[in-house]
C-alpha atoms as a PDB file:
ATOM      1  CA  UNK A   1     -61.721 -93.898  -3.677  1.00  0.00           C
ATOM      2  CA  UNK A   2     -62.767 -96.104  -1.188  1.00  0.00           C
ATOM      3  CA  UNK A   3     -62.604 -96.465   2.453  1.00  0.00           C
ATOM      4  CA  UNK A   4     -63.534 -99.597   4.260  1.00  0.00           C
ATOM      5  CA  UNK A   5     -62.793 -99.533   8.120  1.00  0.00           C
ATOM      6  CA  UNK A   6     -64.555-101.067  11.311  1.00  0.00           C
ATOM      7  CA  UNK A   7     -67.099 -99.142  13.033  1.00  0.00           C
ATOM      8  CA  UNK A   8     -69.870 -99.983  15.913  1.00  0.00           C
ATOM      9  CA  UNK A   9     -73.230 -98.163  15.864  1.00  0.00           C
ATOM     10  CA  UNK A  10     -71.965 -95.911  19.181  1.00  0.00           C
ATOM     11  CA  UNK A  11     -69.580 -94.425  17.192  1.00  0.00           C
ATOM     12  CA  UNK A  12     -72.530 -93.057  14.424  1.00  0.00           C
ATOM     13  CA  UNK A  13     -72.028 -89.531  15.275  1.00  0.00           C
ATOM     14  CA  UNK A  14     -68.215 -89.738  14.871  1.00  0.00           C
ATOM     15  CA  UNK A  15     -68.896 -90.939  11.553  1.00  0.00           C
ATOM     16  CA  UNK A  16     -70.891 -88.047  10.697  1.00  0.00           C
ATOM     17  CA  UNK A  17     -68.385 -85.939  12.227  1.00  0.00           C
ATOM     18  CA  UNK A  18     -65.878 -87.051   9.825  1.00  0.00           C
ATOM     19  CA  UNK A  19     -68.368 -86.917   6.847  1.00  0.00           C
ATOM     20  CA  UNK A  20     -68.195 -83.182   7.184  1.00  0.00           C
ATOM     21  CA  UNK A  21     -64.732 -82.551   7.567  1.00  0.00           C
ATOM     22  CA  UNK A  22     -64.189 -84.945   4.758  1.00  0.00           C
ATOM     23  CA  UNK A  23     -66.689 -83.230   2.844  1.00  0.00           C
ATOM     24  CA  UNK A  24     -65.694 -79.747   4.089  1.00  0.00           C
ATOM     25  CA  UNK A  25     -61.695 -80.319   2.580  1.00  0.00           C
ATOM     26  CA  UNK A  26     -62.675 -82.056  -0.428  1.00  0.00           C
ATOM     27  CA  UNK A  27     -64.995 -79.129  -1.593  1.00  0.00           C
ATOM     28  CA  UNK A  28     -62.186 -76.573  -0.131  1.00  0.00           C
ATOM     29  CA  UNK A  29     -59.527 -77.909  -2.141  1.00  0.00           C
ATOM     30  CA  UNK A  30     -61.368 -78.709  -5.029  1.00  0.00           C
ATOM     31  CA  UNK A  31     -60.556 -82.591  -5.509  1.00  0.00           C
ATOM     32  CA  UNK A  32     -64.279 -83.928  -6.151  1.00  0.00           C
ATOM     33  CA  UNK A  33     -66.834 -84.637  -3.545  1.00  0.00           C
ATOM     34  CA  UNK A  34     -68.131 -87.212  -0.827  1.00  0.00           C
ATOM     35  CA  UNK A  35     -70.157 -89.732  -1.656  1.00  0.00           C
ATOM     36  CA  UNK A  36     -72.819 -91.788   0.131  1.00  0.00           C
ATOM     37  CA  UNK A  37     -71.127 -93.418   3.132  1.00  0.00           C
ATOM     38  CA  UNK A  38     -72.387 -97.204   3.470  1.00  0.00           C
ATOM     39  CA  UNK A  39     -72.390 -98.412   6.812  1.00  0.00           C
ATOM     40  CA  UNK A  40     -74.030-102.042   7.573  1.00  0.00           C
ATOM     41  CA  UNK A  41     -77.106-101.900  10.147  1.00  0.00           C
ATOM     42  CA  UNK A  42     -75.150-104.609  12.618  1.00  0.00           C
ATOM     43  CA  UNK A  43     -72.137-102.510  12.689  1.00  0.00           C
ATOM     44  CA  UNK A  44     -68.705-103.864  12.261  1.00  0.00           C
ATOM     45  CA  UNK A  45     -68.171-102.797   8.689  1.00  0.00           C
ATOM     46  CA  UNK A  46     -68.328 -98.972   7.073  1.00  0.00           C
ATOM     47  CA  UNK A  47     -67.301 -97.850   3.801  1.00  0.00           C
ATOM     48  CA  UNK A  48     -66.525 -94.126   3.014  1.00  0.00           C
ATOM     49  CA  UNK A  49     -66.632 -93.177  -1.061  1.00  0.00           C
ATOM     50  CA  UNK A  50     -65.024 -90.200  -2.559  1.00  0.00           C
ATOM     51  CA  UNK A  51     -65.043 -89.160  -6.038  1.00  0.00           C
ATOM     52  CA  UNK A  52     -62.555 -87.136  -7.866  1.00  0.00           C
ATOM     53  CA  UNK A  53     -60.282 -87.394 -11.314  1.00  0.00           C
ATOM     54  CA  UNK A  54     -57.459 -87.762  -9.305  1.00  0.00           C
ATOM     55  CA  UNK A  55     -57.449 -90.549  -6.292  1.00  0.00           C
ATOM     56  CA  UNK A  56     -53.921 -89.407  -5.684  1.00  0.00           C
ATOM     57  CA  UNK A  57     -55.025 -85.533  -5.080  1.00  0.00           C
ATOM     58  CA  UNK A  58     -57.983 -86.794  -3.218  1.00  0.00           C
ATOM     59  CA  UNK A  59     -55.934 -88.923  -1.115  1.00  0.00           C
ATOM     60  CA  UNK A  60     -53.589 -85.736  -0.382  1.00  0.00           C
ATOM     61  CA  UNK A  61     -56.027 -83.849   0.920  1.00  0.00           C
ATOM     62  CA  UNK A  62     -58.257 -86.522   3.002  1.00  0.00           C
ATOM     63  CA  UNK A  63     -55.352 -88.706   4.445  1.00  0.00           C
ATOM     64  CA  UNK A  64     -54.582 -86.305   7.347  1.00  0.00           C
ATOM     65  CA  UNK A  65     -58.219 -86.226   8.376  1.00  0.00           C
ATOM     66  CA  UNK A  66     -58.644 -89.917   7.638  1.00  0.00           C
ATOM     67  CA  UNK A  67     -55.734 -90.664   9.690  1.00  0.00           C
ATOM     68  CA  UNK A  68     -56.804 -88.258  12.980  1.00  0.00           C
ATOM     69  CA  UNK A  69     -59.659 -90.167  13.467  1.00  0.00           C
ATOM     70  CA  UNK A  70     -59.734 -93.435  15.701  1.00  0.00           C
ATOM     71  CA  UNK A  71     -62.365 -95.027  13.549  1.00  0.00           C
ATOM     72  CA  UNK A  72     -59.732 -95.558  10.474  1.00  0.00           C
ATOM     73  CA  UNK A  73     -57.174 -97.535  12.837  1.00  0.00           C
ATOM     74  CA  UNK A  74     -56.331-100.211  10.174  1.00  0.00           C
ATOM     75  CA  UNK A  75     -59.043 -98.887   7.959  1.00  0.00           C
ATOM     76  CA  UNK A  76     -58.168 -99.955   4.448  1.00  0.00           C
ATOM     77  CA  UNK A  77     -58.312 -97.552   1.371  1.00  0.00           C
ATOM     78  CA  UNK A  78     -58.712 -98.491  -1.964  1.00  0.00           C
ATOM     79  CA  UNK A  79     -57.875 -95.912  -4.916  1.00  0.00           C
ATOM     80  CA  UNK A  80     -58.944 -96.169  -8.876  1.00  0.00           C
ATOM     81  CA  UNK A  81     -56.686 -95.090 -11.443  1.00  0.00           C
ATOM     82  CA  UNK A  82     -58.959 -96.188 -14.129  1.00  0.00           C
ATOM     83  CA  UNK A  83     -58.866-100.046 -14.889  1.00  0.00           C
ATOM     84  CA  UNK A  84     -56.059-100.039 -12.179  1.00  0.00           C
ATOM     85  CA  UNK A  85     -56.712-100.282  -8.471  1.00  0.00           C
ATOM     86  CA  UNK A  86     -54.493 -99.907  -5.497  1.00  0.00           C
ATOM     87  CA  UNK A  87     -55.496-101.114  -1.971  1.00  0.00           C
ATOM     88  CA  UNK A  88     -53.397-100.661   1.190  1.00  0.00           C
ATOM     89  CA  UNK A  89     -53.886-100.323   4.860  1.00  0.00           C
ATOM     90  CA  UNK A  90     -54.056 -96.820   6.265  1.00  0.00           C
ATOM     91  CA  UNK A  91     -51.943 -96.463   9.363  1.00  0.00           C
ATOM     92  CA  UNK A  92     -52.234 -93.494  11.943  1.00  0.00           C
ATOM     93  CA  UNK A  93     -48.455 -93.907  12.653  1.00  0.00           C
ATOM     94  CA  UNK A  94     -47.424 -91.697   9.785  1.00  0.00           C
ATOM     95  CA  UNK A  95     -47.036 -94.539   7.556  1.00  0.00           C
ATOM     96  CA  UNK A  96     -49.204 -94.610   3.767  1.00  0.00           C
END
């Protein structure tokens, strides 16, 4: 799973905030693990990769955290369900 969502280098340690809770649930429930997070030396664009055999699970578990966090407002998730993807916006307003 994939995470793609608009960040500016200020906000670094919120990033790495999140990283831990992310990977703190992940490895509490089980679902797979954290990846590298990619974020692009001008800022403006971060990308947030978790592994696990089951995006759906994975998304379960992280979505909550995902959508606490200011940095994901309109951050865009993409899932793998083998040759199939799925890509939506994440909104904080309850909503996917």
């Amino acid at each position: 799973m994939m995470v793609h969502f608009d960040y500016y280098p200020k906000d670094l340690p919120r990033v790495r905030m999140l990283e831990n809770r992310l990977k703190s649930a992940i490895k509490r429930a089980g679902v797979g693990e954290l990846g590298e997070t990619e974020l692009h030396i001008d800022g403006n664009d971060g990308y947030l990769y978790m592994y696990g055999p089951d995006p759906d699970r994975l998304y379960v578990v992280v979505s909550p955290i995902l959508k606490s966090s200011k940095l994901m407002t309109e951050a865009e998730v993409t899932k793998w369900h083998g040759p199939r993807t799925e890509t939506f916006m994440m909104r904080r307003d309850g909503m996917r």
